[in-house]
N, C-alpha and C. Protein backbone atom coordinates (compact mmCIF):
# COMPACT_ATOMS: atom_id res chain seq x y z
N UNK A 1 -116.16 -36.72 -15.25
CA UNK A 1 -117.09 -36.02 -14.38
C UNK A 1 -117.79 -34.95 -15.20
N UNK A 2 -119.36 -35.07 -15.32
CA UNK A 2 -119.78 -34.10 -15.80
C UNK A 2 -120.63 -33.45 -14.66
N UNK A 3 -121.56 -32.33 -15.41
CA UNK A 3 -122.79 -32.17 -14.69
C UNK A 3 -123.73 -32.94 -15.15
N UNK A 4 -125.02 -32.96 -14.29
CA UNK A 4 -125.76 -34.26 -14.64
C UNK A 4 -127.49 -33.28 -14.49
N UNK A 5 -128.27 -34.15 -14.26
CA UNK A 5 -129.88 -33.62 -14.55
C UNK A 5 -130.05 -33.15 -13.42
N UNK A 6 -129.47 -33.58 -12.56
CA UNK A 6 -129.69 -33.74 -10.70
C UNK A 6 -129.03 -31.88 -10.33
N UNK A 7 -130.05 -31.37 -9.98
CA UNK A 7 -129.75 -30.14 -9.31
C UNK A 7 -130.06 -29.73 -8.14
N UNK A 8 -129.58 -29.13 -7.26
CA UNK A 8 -129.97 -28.16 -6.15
C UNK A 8 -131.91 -27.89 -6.45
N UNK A 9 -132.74 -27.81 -5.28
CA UNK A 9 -133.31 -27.76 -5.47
C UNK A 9 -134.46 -26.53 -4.98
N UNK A 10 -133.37 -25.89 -3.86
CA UNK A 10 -134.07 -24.71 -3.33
C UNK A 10 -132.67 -23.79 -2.56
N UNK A 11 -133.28 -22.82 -2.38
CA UNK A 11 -131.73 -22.06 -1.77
C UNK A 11 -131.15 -20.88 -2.42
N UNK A 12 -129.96 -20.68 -1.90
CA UNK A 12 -129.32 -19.99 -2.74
C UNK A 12 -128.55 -20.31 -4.00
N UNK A 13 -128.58 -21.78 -3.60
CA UNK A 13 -127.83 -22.10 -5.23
C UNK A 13 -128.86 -23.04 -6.21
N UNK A 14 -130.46 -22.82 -5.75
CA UNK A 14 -131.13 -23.53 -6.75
C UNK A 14 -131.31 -23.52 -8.02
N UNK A 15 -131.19 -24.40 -8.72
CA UNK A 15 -131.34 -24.71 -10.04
C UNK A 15 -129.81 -25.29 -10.43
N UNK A 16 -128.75 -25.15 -9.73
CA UNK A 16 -127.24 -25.53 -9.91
C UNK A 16 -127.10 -26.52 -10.30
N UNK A 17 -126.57 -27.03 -11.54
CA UNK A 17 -126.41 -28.74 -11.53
C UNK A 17 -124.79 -28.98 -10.90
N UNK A 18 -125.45 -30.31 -10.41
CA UNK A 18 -124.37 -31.13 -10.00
C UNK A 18 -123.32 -31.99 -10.76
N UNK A 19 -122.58 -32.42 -9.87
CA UNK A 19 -121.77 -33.13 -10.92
C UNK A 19 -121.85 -34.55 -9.79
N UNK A 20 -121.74 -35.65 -11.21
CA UNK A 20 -121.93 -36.91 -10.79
C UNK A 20 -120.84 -37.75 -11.37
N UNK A 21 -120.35 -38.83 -10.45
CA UNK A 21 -118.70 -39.19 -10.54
C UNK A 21 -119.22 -40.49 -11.61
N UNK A 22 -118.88 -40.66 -12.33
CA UNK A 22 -118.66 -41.82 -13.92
C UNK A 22 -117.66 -43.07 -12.66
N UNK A 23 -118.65 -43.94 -13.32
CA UNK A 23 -118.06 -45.50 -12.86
C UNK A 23 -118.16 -46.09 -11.49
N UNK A 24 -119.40 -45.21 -10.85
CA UNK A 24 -119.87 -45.14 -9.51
C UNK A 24 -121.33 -45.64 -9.62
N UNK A 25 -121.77 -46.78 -9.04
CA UNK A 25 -123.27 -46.89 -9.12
C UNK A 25 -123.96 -46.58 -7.74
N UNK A 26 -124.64 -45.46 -7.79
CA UNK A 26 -125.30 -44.78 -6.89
C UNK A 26 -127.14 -44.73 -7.31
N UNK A 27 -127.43 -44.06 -6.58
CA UNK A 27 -129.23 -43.93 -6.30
C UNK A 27 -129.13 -43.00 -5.51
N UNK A 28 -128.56 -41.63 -6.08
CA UNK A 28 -128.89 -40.07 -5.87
C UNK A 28 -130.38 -39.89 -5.08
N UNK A 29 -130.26 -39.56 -4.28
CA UNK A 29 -131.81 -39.00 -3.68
C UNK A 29 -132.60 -37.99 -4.74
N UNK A 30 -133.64 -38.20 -4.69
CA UNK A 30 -134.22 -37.57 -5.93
C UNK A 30 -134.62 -36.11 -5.62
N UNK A 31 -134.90 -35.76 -6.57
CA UNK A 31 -135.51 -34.20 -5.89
C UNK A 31 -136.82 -34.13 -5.54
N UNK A 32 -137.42 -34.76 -6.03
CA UNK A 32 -138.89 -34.81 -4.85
C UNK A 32 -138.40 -35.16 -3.20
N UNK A 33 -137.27 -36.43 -2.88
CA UNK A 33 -137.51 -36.62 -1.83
C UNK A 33 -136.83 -35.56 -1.05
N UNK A 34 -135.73 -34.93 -1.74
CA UNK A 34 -134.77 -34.20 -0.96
C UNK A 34 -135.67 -33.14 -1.24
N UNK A 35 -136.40 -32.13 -1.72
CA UNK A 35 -136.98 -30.93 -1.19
C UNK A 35 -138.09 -31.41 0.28
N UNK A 36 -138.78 -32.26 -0.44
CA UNK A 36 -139.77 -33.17 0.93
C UNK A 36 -139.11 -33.33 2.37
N UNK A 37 -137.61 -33.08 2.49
CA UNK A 37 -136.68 -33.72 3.52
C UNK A 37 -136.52 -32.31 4.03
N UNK A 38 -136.15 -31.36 3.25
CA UNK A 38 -135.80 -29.91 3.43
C UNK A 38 -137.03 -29.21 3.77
N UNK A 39 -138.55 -29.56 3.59
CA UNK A 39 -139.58 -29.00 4.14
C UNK A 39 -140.07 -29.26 5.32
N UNK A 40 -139.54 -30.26 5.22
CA UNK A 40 -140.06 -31.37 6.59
C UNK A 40 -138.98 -30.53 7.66
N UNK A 41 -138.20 -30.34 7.33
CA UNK A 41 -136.75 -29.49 8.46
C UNK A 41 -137.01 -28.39 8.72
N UNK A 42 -137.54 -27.47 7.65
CA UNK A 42 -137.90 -26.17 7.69
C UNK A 42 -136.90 -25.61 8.50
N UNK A 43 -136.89 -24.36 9.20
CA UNK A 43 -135.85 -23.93 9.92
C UNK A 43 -134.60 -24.70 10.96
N UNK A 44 -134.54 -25.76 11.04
CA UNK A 44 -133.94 -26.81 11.70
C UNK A 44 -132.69 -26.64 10.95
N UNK A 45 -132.47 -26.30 9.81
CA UNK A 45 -131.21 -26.37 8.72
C UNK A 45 -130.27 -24.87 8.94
N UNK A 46 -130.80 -23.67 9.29
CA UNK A 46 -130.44 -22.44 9.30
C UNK A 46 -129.59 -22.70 10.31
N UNK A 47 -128.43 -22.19 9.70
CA UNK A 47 -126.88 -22.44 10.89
C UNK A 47 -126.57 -23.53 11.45
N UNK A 48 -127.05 -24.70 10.75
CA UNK A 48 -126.96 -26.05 11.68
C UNK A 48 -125.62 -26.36 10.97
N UNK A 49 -125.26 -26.97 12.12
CA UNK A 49 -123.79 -28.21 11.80
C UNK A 49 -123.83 -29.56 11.36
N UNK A 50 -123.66 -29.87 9.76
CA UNK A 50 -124.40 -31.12 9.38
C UNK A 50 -123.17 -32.23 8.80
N UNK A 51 -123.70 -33.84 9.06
CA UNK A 51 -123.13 -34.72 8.61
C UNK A 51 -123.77 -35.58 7.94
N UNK A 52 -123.04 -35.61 6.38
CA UNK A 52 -123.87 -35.96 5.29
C UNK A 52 -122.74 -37.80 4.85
N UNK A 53 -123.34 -38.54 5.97
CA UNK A 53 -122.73 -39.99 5.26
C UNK A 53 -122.91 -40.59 4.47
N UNK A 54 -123.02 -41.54 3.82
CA UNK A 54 -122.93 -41.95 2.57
C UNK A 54 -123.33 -40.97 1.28
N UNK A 55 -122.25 -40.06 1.74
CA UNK A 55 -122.36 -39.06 0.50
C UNK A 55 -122.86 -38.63 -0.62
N UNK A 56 -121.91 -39.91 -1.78
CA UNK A 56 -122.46 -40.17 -3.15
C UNK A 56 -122.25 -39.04 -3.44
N UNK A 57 -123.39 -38.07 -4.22
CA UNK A 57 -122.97 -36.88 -5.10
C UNK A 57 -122.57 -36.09 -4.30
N UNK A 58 -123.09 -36.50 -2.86
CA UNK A 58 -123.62 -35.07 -1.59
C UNK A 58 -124.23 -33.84 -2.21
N UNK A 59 -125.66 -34.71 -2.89
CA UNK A 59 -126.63 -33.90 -2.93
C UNK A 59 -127.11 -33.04 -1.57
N UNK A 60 -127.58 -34.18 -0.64
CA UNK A 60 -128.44 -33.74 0.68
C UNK A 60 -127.30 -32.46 1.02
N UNK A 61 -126.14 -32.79 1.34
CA UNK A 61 -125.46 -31.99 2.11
C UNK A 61 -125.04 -30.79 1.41
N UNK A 62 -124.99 -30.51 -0.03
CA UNK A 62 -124.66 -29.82 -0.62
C UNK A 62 -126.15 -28.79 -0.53
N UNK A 63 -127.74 -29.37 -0.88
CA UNK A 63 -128.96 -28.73 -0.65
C UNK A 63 -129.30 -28.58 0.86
N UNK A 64 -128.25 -29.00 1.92
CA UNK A 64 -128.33 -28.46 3.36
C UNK A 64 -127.49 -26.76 3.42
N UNK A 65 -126.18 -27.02 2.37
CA UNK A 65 -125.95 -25.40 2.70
C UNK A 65 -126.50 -24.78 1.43
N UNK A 66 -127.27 -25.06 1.06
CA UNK A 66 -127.73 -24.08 -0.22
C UNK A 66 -129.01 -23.43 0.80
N UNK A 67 -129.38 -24.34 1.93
CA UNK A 67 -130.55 -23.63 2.55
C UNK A 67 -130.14 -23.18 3.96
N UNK A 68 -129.03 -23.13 3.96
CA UNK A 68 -128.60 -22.02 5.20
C UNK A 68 -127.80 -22.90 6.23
N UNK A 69 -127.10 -24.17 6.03
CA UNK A 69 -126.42 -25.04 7.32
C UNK A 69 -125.55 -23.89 7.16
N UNK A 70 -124.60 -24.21 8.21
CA UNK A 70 -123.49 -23.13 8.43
C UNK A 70 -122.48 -24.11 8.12
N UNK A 71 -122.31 -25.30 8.03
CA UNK A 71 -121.08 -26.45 7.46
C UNK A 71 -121.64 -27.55 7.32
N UNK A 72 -120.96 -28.79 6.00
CA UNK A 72 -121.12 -29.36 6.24
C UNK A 72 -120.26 -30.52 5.91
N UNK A 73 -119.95 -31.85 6.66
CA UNK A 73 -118.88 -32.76 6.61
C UNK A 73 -119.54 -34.06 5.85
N UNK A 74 -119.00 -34.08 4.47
CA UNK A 74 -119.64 -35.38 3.63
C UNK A 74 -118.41 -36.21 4.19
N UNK A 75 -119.16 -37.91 4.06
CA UNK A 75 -118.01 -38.80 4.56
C UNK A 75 -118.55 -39.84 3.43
N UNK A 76 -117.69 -40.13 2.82
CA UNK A 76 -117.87 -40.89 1.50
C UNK A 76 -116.32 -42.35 0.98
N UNK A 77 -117.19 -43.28 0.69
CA UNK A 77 -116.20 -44.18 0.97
C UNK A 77 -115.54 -44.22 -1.26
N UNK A 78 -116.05 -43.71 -1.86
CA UNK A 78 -115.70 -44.05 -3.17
C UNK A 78 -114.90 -42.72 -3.60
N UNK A 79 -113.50 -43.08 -4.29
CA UNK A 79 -112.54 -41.79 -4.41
C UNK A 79 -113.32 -41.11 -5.65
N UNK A 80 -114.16 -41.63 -6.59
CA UNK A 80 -114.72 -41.00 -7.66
C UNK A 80 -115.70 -40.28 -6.88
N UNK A 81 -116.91 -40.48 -6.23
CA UNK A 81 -117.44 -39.56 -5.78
C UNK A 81 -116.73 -38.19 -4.43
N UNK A 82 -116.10 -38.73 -4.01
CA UNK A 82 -115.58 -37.83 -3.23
C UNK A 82 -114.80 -36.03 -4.68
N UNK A 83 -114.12 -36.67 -5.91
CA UNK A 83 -113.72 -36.06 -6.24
C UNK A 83 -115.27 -34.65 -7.03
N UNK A 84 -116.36 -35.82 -7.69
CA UNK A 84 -117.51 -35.29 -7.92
C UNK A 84 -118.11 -34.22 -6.93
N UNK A 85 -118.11 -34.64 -5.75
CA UNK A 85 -118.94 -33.95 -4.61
C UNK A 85 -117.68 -32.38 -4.46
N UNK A 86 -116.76 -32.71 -4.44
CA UNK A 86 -115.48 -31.43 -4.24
C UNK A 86 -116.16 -30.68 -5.82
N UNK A 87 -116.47 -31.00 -6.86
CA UNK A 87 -116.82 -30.02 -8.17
C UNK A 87 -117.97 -29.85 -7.91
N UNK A 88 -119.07 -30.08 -7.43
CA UNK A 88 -119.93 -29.74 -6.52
C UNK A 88 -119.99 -28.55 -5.87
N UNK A 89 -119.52 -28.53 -5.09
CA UNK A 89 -119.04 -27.77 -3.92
C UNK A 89 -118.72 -26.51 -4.78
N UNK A 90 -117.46 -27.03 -5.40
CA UNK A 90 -117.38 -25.48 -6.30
C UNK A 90 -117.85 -24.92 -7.25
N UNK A 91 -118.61 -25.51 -7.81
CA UNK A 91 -119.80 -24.97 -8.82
C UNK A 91 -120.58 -24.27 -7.96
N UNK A 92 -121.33 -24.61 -6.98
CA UNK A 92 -122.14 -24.37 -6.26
C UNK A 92 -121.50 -23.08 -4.94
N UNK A 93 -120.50 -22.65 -4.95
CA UNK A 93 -119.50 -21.85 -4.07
C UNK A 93 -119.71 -21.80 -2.66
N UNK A 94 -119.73 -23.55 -2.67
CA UNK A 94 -119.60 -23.87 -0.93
C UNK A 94 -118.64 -24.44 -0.67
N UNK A 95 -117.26 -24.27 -0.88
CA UNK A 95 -116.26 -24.65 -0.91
C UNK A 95 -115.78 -24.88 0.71
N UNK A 96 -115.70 -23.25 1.17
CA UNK A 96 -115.38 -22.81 2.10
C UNK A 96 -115.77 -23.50 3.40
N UNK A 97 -117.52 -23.72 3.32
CA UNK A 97 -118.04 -24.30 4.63
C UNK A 97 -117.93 -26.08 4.41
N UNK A 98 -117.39 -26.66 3.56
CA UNK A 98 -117.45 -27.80 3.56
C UNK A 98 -115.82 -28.53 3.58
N UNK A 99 -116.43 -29.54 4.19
CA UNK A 99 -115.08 -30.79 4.01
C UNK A 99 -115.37 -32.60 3.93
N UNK A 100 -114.84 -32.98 2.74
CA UNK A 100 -115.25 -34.26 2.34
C UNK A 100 -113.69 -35.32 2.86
N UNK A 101 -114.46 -36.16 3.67
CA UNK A 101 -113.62 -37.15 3.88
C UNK A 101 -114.04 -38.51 3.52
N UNK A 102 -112.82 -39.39 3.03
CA UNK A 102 -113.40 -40.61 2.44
C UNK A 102 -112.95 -41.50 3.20
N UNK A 103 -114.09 -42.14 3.49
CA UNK A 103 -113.89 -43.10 4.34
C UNK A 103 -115.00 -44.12 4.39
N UNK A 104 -114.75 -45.37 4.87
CA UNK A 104 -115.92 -46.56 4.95
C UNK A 104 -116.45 -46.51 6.08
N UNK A 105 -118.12 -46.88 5.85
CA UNK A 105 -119.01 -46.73 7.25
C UNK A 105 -119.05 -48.12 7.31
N UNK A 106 -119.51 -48.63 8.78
CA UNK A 106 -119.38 -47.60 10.02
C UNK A 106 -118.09 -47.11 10.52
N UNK A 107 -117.06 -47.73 10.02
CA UNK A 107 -115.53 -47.51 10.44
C UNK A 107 -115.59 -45.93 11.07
N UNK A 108 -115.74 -45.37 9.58
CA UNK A 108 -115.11 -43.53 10.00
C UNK A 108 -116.00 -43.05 10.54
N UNK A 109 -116.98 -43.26 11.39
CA UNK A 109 -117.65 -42.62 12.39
C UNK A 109 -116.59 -42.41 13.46
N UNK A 110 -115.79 -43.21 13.57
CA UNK A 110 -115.07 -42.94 14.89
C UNK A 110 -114.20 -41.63 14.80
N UNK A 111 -113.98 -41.37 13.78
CA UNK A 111 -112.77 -40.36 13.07
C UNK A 111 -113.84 -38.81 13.59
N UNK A 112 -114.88 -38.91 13.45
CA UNK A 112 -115.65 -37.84 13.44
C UNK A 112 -115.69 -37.12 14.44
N UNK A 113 -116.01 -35.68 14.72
CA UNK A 113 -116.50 -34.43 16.10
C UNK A 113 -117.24 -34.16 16.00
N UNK A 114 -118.44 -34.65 17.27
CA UNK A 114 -119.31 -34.24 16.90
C UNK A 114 -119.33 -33.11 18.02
N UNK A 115 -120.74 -32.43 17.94
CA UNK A 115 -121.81 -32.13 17.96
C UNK A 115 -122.27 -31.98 16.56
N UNK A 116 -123.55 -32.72 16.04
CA UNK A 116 -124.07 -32.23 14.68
C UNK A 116 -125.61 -31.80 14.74
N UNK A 117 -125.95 -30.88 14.41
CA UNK A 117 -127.17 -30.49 14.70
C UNK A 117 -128.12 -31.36 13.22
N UNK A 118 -127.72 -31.79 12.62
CA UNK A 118 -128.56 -32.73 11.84
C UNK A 118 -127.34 -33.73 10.87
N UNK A 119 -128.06 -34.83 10.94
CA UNK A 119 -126.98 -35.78 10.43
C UNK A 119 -128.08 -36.34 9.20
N UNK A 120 -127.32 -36.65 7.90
CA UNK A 120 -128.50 -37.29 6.79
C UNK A 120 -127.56 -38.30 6.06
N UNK A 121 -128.27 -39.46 6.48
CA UNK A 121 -127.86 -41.10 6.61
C UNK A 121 -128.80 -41.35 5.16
N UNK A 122 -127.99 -42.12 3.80
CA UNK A 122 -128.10 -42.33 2.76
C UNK A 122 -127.70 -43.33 2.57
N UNK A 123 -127.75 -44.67 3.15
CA UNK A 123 -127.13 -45.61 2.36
C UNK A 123 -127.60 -46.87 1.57
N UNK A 124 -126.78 -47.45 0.72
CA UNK A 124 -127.12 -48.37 0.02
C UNK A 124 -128.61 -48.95 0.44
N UNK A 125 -129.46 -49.29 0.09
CA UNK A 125 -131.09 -49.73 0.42
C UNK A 125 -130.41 -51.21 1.08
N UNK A 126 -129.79 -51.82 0.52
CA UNK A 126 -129.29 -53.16 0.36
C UNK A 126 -128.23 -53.26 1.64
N UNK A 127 -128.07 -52.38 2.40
CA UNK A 127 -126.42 -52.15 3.17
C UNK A 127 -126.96 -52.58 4.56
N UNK A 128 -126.54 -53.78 5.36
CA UNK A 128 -127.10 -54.50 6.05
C UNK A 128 -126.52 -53.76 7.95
N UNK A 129 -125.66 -53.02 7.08
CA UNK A 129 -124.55 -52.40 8.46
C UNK A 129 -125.47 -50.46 8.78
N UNK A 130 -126.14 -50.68 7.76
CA UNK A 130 -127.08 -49.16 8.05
C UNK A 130 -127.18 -49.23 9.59
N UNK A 131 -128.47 -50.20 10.05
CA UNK A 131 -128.83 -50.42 11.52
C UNK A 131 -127.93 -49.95 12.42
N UNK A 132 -126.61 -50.38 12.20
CA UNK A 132 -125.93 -50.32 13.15
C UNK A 132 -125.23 -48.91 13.15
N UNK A 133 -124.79 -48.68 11.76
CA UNK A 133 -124.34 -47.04 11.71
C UNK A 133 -125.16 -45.97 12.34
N UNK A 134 -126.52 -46.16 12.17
CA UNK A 134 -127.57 -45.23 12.67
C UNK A 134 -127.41 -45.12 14.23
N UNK A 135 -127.35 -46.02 14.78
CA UNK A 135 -127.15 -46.62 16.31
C UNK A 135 -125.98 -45.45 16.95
N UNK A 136 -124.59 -45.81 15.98
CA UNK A 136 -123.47 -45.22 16.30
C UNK A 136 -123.88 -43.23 16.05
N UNK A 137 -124.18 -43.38 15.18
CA UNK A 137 -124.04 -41.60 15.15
C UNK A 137 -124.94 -41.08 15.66
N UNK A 138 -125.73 -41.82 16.76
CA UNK A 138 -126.29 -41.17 17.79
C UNK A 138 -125.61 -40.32 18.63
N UNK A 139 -124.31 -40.94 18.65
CA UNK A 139 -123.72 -40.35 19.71
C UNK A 139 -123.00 -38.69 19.03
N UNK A 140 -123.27 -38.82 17.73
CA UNK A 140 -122.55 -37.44 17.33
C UNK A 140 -123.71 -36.56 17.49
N UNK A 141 -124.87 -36.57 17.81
CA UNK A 141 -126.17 -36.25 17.45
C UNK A 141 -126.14 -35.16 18.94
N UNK A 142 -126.20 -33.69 18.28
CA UNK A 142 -126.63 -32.60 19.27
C UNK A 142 -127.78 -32.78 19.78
N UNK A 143 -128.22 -32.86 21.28
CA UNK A 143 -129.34 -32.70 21.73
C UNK A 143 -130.41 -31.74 21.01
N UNK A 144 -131.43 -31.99 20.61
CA UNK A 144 -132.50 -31.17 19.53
C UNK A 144 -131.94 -32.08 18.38
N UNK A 145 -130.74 -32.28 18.17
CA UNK A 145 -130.71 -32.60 16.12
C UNK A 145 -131.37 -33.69 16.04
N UNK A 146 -131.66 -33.75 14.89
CA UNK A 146 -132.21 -34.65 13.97
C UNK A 146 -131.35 -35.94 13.32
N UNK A 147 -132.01 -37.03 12.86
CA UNK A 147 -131.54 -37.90 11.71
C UNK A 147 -132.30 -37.77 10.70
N UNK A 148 -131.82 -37.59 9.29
CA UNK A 148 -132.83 -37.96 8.42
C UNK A 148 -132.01 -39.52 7.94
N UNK A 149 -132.53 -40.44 7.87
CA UNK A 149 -132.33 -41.85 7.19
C UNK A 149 -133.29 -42.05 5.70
N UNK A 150 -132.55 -42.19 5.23
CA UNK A 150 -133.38 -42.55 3.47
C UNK A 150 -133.33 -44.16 3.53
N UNK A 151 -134.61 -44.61 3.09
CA UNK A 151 -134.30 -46.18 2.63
C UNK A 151 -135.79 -46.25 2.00
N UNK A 152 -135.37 -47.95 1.54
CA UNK A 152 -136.08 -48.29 1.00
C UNK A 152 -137.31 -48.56 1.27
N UNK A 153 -138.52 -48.12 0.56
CA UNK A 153 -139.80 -47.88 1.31
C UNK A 153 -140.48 -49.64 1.42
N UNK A 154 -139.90 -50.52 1.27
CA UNK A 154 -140.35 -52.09 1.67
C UNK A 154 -139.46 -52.12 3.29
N UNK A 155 -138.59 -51.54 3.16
CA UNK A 155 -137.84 -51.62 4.92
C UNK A 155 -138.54 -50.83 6.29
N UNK A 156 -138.82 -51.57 7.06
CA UNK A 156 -139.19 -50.90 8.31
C UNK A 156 -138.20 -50.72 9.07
N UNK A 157 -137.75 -48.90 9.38
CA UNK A 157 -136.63 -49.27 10.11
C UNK A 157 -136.57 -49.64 11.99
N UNK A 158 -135.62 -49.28 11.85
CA UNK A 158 -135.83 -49.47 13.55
C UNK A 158 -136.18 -48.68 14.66
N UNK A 159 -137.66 -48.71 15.39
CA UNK A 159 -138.35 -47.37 16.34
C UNK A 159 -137.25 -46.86 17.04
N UNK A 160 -136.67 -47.82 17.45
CA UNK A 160 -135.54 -46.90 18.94
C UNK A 160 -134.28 -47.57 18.84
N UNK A 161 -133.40 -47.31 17.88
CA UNK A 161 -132.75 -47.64 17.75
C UNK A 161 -131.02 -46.85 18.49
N UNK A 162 -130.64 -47.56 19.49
CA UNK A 162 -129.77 -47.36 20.57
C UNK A 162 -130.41 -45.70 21.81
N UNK A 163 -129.83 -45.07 21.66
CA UNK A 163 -130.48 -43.76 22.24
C UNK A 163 -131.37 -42.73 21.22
N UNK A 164 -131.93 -43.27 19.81
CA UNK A 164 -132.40 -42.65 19.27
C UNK A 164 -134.07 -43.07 19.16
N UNK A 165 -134.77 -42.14 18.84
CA UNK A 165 -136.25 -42.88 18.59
C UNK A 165 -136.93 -42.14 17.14
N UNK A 166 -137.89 -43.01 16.45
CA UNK A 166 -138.31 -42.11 15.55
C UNK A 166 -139.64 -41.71 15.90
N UNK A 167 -139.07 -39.93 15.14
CA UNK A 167 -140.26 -39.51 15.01
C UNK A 167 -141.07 -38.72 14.49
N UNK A 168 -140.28 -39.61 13.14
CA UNK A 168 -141.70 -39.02 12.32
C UNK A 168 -141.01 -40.45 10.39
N UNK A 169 -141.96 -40.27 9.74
CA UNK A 169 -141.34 -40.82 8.50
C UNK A 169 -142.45 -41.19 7.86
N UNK A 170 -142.24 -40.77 6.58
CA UNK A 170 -142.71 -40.59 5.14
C UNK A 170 -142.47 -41.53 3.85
N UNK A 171 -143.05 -42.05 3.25
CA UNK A 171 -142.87 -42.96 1.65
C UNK A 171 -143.01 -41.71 0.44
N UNK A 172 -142.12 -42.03 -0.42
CA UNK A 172 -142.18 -41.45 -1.39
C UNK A 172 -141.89 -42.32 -2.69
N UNK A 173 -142.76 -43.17 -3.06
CA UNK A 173 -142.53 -44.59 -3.46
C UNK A 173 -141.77 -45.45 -3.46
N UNK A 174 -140.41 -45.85 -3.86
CA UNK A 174 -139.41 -47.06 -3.41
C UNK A 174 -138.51 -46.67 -2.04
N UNK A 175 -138.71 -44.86 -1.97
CA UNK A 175 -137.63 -44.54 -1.44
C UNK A 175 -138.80 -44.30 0.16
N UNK A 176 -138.14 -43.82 1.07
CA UNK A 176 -138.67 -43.56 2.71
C UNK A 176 -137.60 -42.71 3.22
N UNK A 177 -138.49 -41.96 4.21
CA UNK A 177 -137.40 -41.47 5.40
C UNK A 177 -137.92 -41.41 6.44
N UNK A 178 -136.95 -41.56 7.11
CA UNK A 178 -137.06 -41.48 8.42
C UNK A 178 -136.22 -40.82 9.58
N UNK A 179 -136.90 -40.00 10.44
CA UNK A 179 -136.71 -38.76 11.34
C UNK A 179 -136.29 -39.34 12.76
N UNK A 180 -135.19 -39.30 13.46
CA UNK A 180 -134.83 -39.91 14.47
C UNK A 180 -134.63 -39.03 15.48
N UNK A 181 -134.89 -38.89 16.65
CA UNK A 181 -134.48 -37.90 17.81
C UNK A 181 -134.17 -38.31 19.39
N UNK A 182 -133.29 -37.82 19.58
CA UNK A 182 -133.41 -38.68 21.59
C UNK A 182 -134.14 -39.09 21.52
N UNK A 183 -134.11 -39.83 22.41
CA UNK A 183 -135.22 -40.11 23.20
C UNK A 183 -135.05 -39.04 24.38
N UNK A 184 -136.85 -39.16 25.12
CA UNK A 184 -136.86 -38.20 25.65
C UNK A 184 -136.85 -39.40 26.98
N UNK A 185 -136.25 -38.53 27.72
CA UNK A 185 -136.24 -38.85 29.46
C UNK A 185 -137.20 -39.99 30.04
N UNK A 186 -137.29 -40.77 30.15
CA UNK A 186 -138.43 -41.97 30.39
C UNK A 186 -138.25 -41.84 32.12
C-alpha cells in the first residue's frame, strides 16, 4: 500500500494523497469527476450522513468528509481495499467519523441503517447487478437525499428506477453521473 497520484480534491484535507490497495483492479473516480460531483452537491454535503458503496479507494466518501459530511459508511467487498481506504482515513484524520465494512453488493445493503442523506454508488461500469442495487438503497435514502451513480458514459441508466427518479446527470467522457431523488408525490 502506497500513496498514489489520486488526491483529495477540495476541503479540509485537499491536496492529501491517498492510498491505493496493490493487486486490486479498480477505476478510481477521477478528480475532474469527483470535484464536478462535489459542485454539483454544493451545500447538500455539510453535515450529511453518507454511504459510499463500492468503495474502492473511498475516494468519494473520503472527499465527502473532507467537505463537511458529518460521517461516512464505505461498504467495500475487496479486503485489500478496505485495508487502503482505513490508511486513507488516517492520513487524511477522518478516522473518527468513518466506518468501513466489507461486504458484497447487493447482499450488504441489508446489513445497513439507514437514513442517509446522500448515498454515492460507484460500481464496476461492467456490474450488471448496479440496476438493481440502486433500486435497493432507495430505501436507505433520507427524504431530500440524493444518489450520485457513476457509470459509464455509453450506459443509459434507469429514469425511475424503483421509488427513485433522476434528476439531473452529466458526461465527463467515458465516465457519467447520475443524480437520483424520490419521486415526488404523483
Amino acid at each position: 500500500m502506497a500513496a498514489s497520484r489520486m488526491r483529495i480534491t477540495g476541503g479540509t484535507a485537499r491536496g492529501v494523497p491517498l492510498t491505493e490497495p496493490r493487486g486490486v483492479r479498480l477505476r478510481p473516480t477521477s478528480g475532474l469527476v469527483r470535484e464536478a460531483i462535489f459542485n454539483i452537491l454544493g451545500d447538500e454535503v455539510q453535515d450529511a450522513r453518507v454511504l459510499d458503496i463500492y468503495a474502492g479507494t473511498g475516494s468519494l466518501g473520503i472527499e465527502a468528509l473532507s467537505r463537511g459530511a458529518a460521517s461516512v459508511i464505505f461498504v467495500e467487498g475487496e479486503a485489500a481495499s478496505c485495508t487502503a481506504i482505513h490508511a486513507s482515513l488516517a492520513r487524511t484524520r477522518f478516522t473518527a467519523s468513518a466506518k468501513v465494512m466489507r461486504g458484497r453488493l447487493p447482499g450488504a445493503i441489508s446489513s445497513l441503517e439507514g437514513p442517509f442523506d446522500l448515498i454515492l454508488m460507484d460500481p464496476p461500469y461492467a456490474d450488471e447487478s448496479a440496476p438493481e442495487t440502486l433500486i435497493q438503497v432507495a430505501s436507505l435514502l433520507a427524504p431530500g437525499g440524493v444518489v450520485v451513480y457513476e457509470h459509464g458514459s455509453r450506459y443509459n441508466p434507469p429514469e425511475r428506477p424503483g421509488t427513485l427518479q433522476l434528476s439531473d446527470s452529466r458526461v465527463y467522457g467515458d465516465s457519467a453521473i447520475a443524480l437520483y431523488r424520490h419521486k415526488e408525490s404523483e
